[in-house]
C-alpha atoms as a PDB file:
ATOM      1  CA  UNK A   1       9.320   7.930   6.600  1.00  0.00           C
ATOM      2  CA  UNK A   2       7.128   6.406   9.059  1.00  0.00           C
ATOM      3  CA  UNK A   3       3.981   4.283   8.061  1.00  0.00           C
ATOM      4  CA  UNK A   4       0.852   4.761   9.930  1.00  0.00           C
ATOM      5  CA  UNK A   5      -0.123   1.797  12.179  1.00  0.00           C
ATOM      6  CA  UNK A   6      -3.594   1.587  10.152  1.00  0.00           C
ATOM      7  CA  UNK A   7      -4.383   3.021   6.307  1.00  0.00           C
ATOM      8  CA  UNK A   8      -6.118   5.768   5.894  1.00  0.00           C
ATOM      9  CA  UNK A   9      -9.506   4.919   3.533  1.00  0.00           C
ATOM     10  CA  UNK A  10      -9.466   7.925   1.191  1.00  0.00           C
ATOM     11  CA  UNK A  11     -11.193   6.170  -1.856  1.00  0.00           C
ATOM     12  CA  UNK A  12      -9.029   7.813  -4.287  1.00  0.00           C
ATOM     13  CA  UNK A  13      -8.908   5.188  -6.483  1.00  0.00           C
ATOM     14  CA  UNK A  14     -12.369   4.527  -6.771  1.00  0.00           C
ATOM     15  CA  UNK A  15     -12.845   8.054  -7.460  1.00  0.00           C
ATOM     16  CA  UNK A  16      -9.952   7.587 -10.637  1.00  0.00           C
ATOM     17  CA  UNK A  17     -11.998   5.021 -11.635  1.00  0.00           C
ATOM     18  CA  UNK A  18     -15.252   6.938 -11.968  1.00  0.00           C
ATOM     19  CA  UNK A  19     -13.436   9.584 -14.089  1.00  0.00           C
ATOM     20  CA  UNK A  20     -11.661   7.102 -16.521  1.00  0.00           C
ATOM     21  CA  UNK A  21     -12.452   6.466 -19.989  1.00  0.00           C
ATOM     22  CA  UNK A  22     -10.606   3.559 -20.992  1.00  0.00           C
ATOM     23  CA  UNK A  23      -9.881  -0.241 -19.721  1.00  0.00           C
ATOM     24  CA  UNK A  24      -6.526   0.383 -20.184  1.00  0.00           C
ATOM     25  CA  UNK A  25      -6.699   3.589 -17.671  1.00  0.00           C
ATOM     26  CA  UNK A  26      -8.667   1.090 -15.491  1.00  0.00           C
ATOM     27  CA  UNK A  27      -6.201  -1.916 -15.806  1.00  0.00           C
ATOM     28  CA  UNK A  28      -2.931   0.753 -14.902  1.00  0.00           C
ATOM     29  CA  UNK A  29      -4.853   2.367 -11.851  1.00  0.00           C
ATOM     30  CA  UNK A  30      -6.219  -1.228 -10.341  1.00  0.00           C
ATOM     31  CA  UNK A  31      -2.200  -2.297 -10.904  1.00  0.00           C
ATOM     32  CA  UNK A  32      -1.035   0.647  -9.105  1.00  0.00           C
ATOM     33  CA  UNK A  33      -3.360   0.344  -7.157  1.00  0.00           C
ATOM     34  CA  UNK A  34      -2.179  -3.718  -6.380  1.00  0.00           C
ATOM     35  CA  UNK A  35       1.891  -2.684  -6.405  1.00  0.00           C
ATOM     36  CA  UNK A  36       1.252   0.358  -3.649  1.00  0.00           C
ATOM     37  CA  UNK A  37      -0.896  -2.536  -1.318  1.00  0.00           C
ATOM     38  CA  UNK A  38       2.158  -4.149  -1.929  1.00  0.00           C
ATOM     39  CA  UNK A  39       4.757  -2.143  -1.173  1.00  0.00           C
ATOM     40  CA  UNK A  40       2.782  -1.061   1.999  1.00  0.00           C
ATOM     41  CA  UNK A  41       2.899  -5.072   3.288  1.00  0.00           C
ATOM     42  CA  UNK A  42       6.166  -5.780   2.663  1.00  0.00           C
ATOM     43  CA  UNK A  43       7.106  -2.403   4.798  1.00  0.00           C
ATOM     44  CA  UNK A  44       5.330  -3.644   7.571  1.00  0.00           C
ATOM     45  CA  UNK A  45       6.662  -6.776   7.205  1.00  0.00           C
ATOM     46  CA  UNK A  46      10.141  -5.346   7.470  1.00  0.00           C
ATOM     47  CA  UNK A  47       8.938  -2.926  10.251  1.00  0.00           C
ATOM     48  CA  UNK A  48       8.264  -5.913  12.027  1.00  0.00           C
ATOM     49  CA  UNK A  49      11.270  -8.226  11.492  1.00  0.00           C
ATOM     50  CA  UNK A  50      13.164  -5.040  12.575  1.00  0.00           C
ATOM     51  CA  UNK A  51      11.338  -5.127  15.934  1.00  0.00           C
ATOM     52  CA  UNK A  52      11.377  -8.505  16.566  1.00  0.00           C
ATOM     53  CA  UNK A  53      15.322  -8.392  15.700  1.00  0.00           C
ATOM     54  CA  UNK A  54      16.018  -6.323  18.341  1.00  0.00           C
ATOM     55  CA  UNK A  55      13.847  -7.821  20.889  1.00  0.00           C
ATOM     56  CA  UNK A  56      15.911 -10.935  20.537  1.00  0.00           C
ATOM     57  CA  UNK A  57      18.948  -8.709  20.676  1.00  0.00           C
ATOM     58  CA  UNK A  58      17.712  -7.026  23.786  1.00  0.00           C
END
């Protein structure tokens, strides 16, 4: 899977948000939320050392 060079802004959690009823529903989407941010860096990150790997190689 490739990741797109910039995120796409599709407010989807603030529009969970609106529709929740509970904190708790709030706390799990805004963690979710955090881990997916995440997840997203850290595949850049390794994107990158991947690229920079094989410039040094090259």
């Amino acid at each position: 899977m490739k990741m797109p060079d910039k995120p796409i802004d599709t407010n989807v959690i603030q529009s969970l948000m609106a529709r929740v009823k509970t904190e708790e529903v709030r706390k799990g989407i805004q963690l979710a939320d955090q881990l997916s941010d995440m997840i997203l860096f850290h595949t850049r990150v390794l994107e990158n050392g991947k690229k920079m790997e094989q410039a040094w190689d090259g």
